[in-house]
C-alpha atoms as a PDB file:
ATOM      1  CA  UNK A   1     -27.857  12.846  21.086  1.00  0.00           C
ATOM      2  CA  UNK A   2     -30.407  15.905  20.336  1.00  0.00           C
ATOM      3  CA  UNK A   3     -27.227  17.751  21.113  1.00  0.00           C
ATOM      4  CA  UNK A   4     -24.947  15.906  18.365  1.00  0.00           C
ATOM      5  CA  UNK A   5     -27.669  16.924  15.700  1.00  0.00           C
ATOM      6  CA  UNK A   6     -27.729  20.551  16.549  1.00  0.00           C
ATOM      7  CA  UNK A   7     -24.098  21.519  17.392  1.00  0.00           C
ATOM      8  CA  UNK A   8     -20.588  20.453  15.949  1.00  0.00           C
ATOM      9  CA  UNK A   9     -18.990  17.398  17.493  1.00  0.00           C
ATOM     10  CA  UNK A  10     -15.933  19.693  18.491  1.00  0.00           C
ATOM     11  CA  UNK A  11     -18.664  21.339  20.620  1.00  0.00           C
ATOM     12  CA  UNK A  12     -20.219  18.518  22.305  1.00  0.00           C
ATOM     13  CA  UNK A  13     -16.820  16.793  22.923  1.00  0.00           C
ATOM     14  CA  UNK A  14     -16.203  19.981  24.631  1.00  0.00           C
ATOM     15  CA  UNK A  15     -19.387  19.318  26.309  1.00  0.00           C
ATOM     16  CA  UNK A  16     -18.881  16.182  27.737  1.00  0.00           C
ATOM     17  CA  UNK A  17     -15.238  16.795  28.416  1.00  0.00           C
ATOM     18  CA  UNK A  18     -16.410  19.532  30.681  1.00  0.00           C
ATOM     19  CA  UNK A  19     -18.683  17.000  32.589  1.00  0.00           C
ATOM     20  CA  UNK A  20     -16.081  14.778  32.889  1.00  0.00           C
ATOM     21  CA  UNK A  21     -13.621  17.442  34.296  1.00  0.00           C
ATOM     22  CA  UNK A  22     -16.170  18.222  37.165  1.00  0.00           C
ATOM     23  CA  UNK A  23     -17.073  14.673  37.816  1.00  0.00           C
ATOM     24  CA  UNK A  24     -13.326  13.832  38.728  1.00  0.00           C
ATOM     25  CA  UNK A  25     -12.529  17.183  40.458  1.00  0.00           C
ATOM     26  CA  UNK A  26     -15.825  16.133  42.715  1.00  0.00           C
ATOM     27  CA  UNK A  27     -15.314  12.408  44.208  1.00  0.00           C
ATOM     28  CA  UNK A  28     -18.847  12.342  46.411  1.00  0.00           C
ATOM     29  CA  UNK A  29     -20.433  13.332  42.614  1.00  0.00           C
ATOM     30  CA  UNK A  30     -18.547  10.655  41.122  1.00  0.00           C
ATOM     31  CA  UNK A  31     -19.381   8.290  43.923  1.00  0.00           C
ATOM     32  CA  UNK A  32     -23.156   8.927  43.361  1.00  0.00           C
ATOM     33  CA  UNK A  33     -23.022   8.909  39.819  1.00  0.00           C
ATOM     34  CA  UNK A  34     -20.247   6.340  38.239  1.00  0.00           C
ATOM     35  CA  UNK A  35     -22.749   5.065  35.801  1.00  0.00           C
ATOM     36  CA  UNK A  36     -23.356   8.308  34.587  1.00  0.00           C
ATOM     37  CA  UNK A  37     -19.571   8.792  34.279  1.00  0.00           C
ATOM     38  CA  UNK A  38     -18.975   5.857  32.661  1.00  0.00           C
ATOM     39  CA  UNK A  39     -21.592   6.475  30.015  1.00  0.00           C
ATOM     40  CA  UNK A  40     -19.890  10.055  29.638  1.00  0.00           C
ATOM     41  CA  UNK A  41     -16.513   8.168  28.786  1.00  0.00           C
ATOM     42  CA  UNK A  42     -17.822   6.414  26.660  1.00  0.00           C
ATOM     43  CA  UNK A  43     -19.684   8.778  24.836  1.00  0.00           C
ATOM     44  CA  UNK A  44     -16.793  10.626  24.730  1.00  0.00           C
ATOM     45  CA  UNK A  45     -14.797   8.447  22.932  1.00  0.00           C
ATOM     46  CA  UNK A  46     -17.357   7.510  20.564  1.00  0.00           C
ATOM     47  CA  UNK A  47     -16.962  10.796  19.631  1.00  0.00           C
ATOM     48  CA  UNK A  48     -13.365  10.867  18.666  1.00  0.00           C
ATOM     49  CA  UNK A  49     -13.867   7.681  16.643  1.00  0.00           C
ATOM     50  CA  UNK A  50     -16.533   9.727  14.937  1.00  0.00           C
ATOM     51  CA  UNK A  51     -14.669  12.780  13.598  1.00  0.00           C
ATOM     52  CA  UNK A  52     -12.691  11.427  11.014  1.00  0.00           C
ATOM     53  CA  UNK A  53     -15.997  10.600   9.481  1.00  0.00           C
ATOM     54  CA  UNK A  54     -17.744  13.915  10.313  1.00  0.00           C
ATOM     55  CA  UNK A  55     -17.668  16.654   7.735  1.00  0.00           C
ATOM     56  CA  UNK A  56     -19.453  19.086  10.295  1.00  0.00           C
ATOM     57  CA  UNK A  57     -15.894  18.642  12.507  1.00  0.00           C
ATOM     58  CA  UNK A  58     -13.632  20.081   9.988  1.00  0.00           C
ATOM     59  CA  UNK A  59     -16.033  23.217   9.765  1.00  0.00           C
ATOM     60  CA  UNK A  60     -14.871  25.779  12.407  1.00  0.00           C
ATOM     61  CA  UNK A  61     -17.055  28.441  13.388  1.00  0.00           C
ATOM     62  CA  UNK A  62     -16.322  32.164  11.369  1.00  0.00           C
ATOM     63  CA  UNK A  63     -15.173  33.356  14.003  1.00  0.00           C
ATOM     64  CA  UNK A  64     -12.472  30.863  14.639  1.00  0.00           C
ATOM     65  CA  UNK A  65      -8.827  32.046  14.985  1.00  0.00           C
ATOM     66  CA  UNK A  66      -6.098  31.621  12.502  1.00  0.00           C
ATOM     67  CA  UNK A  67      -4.605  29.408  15.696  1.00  0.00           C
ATOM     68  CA  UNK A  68      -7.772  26.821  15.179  1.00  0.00           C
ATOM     69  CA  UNK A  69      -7.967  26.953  11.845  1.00  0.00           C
ATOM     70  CA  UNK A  70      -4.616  25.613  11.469  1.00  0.00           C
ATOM     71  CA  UNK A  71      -5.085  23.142  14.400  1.00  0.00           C
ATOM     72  CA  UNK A  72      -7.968  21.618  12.144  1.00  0.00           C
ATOM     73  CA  UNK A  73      -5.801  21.782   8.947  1.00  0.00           C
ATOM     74  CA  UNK A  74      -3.589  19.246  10.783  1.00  0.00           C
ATOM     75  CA  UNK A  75      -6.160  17.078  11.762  1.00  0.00           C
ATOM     76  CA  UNK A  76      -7.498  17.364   8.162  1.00  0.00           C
ATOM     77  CA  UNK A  77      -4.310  16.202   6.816  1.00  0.00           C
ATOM     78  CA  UNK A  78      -4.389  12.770   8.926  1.00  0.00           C
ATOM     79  CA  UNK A  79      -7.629  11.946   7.449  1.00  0.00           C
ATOM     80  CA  UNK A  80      -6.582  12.599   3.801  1.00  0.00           C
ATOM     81  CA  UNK A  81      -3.727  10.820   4.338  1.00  0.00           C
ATOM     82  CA  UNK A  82      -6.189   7.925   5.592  1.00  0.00           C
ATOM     83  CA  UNK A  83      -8.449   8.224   3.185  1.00  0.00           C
ATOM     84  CA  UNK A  84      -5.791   8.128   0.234  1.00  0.00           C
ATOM     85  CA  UNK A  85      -4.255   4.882   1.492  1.00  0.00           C
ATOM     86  CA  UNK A  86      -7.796   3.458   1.732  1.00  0.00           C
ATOM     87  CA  UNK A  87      -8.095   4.147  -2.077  1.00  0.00           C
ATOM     88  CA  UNK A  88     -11.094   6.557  -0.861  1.00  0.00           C
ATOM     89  CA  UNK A  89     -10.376   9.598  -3.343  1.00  0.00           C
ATOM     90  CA  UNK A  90     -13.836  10.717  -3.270  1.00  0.00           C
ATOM     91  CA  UNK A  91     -13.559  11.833   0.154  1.00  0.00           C
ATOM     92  CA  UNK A  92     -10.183  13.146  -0.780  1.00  0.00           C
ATOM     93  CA  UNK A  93     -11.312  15.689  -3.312  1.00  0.00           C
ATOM     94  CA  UNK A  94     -14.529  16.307  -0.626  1.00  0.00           C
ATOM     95  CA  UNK A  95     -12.372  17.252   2.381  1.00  0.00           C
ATOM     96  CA  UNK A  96      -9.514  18.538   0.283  1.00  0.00           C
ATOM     97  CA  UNK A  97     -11.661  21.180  -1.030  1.00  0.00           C
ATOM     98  CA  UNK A  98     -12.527  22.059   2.285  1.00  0.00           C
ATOM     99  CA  UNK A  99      -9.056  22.055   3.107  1.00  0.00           C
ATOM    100  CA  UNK A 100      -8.185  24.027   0.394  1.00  0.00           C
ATOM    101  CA  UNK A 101     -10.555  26.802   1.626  1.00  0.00           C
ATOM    102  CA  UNK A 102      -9.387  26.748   5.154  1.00  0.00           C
ATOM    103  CA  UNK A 103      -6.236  27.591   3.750  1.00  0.00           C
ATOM    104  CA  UNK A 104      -6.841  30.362   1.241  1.00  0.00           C
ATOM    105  CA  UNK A 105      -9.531  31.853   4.387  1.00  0.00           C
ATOM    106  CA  UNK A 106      -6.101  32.463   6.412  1.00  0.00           C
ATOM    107  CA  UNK A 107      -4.245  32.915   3.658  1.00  0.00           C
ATOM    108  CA  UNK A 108      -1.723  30.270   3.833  1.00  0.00           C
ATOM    109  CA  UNK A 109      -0.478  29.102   0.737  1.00  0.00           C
ATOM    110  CA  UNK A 110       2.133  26.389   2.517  1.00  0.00           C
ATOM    111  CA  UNK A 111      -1.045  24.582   2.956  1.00  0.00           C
ATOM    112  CA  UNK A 112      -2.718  25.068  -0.022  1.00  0.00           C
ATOM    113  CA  UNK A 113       0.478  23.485  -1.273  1.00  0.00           C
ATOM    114  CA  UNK A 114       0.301  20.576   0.833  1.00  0.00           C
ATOM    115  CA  UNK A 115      -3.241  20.157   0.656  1.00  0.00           C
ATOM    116  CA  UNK A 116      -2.992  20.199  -3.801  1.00  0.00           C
ATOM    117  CA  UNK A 117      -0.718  16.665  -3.426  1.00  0.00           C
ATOM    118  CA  UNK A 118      -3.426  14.658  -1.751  1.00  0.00           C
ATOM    119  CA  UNK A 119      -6.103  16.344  -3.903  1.00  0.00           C
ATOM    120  CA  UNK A 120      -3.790  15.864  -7.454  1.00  0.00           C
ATOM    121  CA  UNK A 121      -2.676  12.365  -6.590  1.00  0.00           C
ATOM    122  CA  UNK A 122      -6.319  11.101  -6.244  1.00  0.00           C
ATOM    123  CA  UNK A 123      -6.971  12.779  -9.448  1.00  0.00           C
ATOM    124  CA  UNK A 124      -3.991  11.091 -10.636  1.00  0.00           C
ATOM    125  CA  UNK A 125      -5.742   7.764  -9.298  1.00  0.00           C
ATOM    126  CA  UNK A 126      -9.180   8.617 -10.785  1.00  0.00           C
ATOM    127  CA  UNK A 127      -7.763   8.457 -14.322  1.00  0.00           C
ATOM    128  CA  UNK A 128      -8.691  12.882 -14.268  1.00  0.00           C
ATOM    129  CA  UNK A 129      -5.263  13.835 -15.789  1.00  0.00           C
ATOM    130  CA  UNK A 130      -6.593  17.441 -16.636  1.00  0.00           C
ATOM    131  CA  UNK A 131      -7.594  18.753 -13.546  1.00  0.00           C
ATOM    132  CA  UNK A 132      -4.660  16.563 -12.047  1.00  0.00           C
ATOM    133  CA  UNK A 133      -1.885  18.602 -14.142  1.00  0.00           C
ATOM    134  CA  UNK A 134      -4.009  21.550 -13.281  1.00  0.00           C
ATOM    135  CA  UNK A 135      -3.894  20.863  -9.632  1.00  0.00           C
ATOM    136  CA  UNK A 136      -0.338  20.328  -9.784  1.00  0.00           C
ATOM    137  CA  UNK A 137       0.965  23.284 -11.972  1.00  0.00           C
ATOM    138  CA  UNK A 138      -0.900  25.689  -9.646  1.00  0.00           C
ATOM    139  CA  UNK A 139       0.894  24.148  -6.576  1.00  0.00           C
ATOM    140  CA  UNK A 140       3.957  24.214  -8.326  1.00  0.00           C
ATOM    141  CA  UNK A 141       3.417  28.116  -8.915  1.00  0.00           C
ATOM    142  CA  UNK A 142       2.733  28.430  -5.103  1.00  0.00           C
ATOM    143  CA  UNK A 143       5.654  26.775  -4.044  1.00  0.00           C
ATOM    144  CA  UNK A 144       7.993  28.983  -5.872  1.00  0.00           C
ATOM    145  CA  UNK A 145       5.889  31.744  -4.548  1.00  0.00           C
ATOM    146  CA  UNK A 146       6.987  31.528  -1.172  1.00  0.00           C
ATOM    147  CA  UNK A 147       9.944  29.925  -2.366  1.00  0.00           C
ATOM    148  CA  UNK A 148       9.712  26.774  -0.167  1.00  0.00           C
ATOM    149  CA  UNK A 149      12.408  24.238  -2.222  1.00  0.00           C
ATOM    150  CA  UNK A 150      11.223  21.732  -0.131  1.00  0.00           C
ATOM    151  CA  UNK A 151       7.542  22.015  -1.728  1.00  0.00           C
ATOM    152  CA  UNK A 152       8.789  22.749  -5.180  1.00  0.00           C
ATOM    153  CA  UNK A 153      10.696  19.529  -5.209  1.00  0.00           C
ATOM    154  CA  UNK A 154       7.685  17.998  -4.247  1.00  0.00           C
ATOM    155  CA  UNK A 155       5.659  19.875  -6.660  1.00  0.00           C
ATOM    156  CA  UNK A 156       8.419  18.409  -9.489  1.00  0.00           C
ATOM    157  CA  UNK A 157       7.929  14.986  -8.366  1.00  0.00           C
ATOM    158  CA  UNK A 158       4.036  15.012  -8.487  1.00  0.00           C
ATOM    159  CA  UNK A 159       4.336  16.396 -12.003  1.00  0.00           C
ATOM    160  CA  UNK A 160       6.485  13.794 -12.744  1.00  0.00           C
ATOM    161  CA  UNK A 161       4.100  10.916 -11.213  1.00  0.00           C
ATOM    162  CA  UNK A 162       1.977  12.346 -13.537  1.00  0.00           C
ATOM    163  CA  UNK A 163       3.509  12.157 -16.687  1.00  0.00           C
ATOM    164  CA  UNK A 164       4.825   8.869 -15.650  1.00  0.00           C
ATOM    165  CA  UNK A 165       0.984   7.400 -15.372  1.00  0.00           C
ATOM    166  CA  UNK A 166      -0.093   9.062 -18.561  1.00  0.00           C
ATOM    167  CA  UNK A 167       3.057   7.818 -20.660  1.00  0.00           C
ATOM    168  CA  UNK A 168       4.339  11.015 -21.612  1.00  0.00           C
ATOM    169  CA  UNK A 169       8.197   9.771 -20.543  1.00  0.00           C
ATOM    170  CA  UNK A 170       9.843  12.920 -21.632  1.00  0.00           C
ATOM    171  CA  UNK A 171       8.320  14.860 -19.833  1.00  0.00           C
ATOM    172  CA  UNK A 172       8.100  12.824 -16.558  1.00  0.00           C
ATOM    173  CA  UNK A 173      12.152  12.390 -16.715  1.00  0.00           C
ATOM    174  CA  UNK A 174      12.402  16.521 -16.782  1.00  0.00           C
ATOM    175  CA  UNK A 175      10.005  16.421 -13.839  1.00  0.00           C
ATOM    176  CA  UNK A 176      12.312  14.432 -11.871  1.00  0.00           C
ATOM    177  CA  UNK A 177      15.549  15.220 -12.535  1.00  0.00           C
ATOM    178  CA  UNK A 178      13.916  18.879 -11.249  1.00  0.00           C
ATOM    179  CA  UNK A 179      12.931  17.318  -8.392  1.00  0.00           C
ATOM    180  CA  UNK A 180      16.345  15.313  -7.593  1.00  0.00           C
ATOM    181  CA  UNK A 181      18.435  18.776  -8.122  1.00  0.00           C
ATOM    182  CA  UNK A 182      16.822  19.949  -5.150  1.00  0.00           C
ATOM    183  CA  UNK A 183      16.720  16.769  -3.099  1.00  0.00           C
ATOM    184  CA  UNK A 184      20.516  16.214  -3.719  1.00  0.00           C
ATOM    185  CA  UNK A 185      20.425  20.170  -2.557  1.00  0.00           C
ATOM    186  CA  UNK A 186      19.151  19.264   0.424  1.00  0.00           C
ATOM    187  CA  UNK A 187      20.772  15.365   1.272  1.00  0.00           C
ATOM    188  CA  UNK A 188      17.697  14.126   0.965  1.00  0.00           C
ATOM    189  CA  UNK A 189      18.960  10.842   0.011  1.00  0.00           C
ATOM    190  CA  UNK A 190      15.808   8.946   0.531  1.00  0.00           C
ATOM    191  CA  UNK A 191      13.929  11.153  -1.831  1.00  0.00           C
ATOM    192  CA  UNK A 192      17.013  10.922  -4.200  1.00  0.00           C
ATOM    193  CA  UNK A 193      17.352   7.230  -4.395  1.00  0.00           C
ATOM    194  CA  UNK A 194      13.043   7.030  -5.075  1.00  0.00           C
ATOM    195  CA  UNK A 195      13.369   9.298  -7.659  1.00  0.00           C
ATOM    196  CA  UNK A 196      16.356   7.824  -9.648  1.00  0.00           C
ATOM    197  CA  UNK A 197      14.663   4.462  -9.427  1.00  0.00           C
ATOM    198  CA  UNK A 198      11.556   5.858 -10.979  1.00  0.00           C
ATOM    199  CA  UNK A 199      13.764   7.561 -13.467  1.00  0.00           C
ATOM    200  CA  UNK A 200      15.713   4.116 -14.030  1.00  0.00           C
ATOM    201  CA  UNK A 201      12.509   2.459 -14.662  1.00  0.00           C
ATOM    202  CA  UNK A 202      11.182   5.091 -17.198  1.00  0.00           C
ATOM    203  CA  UNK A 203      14.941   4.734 -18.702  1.00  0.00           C
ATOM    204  CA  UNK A 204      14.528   0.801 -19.714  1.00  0.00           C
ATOM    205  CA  UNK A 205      10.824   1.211 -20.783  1.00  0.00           C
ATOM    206  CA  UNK A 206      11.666   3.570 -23.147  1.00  0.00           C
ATOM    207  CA  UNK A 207      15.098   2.592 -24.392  1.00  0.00           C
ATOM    208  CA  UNK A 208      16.866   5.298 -22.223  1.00  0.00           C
ATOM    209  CA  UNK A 209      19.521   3.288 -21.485  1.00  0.00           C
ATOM    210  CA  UNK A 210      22.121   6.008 -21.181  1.00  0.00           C
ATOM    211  CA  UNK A 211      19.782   7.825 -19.010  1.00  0.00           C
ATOM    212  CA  UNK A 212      20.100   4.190 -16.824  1.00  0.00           C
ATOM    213  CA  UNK A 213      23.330   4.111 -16.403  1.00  0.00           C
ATOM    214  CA  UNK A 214      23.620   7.602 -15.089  1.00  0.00           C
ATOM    215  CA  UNK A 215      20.853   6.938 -12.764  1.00  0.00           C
ATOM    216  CA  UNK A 216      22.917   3.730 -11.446  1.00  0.00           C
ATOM    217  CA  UNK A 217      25.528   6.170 -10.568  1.00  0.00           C
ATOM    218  CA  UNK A 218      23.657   8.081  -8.726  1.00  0.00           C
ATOM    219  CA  UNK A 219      22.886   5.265  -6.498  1.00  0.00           C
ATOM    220  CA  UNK A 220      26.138   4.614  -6.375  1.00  0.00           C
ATOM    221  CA  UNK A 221      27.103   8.418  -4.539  1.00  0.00           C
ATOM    222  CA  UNK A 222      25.114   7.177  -1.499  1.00  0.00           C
ATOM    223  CA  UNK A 223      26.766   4.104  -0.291  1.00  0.00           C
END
């Protein structure tokens, strides 16, 4: 445990893996020492359990490769996702921010993309509509930066979440029909068909009902 405190748990997991490698690879060892073993397993995946809670595990070394950086990115992403669906946006603007560093450290502006909707949307959630428009404008710039439609569609459609929370209809309806252009673009009919019912609803809350009907149609184009 003295070893948890003063190393990262990517580290020690490599630690015990290591053990455990040997142990196998030598059967008289493992003979002689199963409890050992056992207690090493377990360990081990106490360990795993434990890094979607540990900060210090999403901190590579500076020294760390572009390679391992990215491999932690990933990881990072799971647990935002987690943590958004468990309404946890604290810890979404926490490891987001780390995230976000990771990502301008190599350089990568894909995932300082990706990264900005987890971070924006729990702003969104938090009722911070400032730093949440800020987030998302930025990413939106990004995305047309390295000209990834996929991510500017997606940058549209946050926007347009957005506006839709705040009440600003107008402007939420321009968001989206952004986003849909590209979605159609790209057949990306389950994006489409979210987007036009968000639109649709927007439509008959505000008395839109023209924009309604052509939203119906749209529907319509996919069956």
């Amino acid at each position: 445990m003295v070893y948890v405190v003063r190393n990262t748990f990517r580290q020690t997991l490599n630690l015990v893996s290591s053990r455990l490698h040997n142990a196998f690879v030598r059967p008289k060892f493992l003979k002689m020492h199963k409890p050992y073993v056992l207690l090493c397993m377990l360990f081990c995946f106490s360990l795993v359990s434990a890094q979607q809670e540990s900060f210090d595990y999403f901190t590579p070394p500076e020294d760390a490769s572009e390679a391992e950086i990215l491999e932690i990115l990933d990881s990072l992403q799971q647990k935002l996702t987690h943590d958004y669906y468990k309404n946890n946006y604290v810890d979404v603007l926490k490891y987001g921010d780390l995230g976000f560093k990771l990502a301008e450290r190599i350089k990568n502006l894909e995932w300082e993309v990706e990264i900005a909707k987890y971070t924006g949307s729990a702003l969104v959630k938090m009722k911070d509509t400032l730093r949440a428009q800020k987030t998302f404008t930025e990413s939106l710039q990004k995305a047309q930066i390295i000209n990834d439609s996929t991510l500017i569609a997606d940058a549209f459609n946050n926007l347009g979440n957005l506006n839709n929370e705040i009440g600003t209809d107008e402007k939420a309806i321009e968001y989206y029909n952004e986003a849909v252009k590209i979605y159609k673009a790209k057949q990306n009919i389950t994006r489409v068909f979210v987007l036009n019912f968000n639109l649709s609803g927007i439509s008959i809350e505000s008395m839109y009902f023209s924009s309604t009907f052509t939203c119906l149609l749209d529907f319509s184009t996919f069956f």
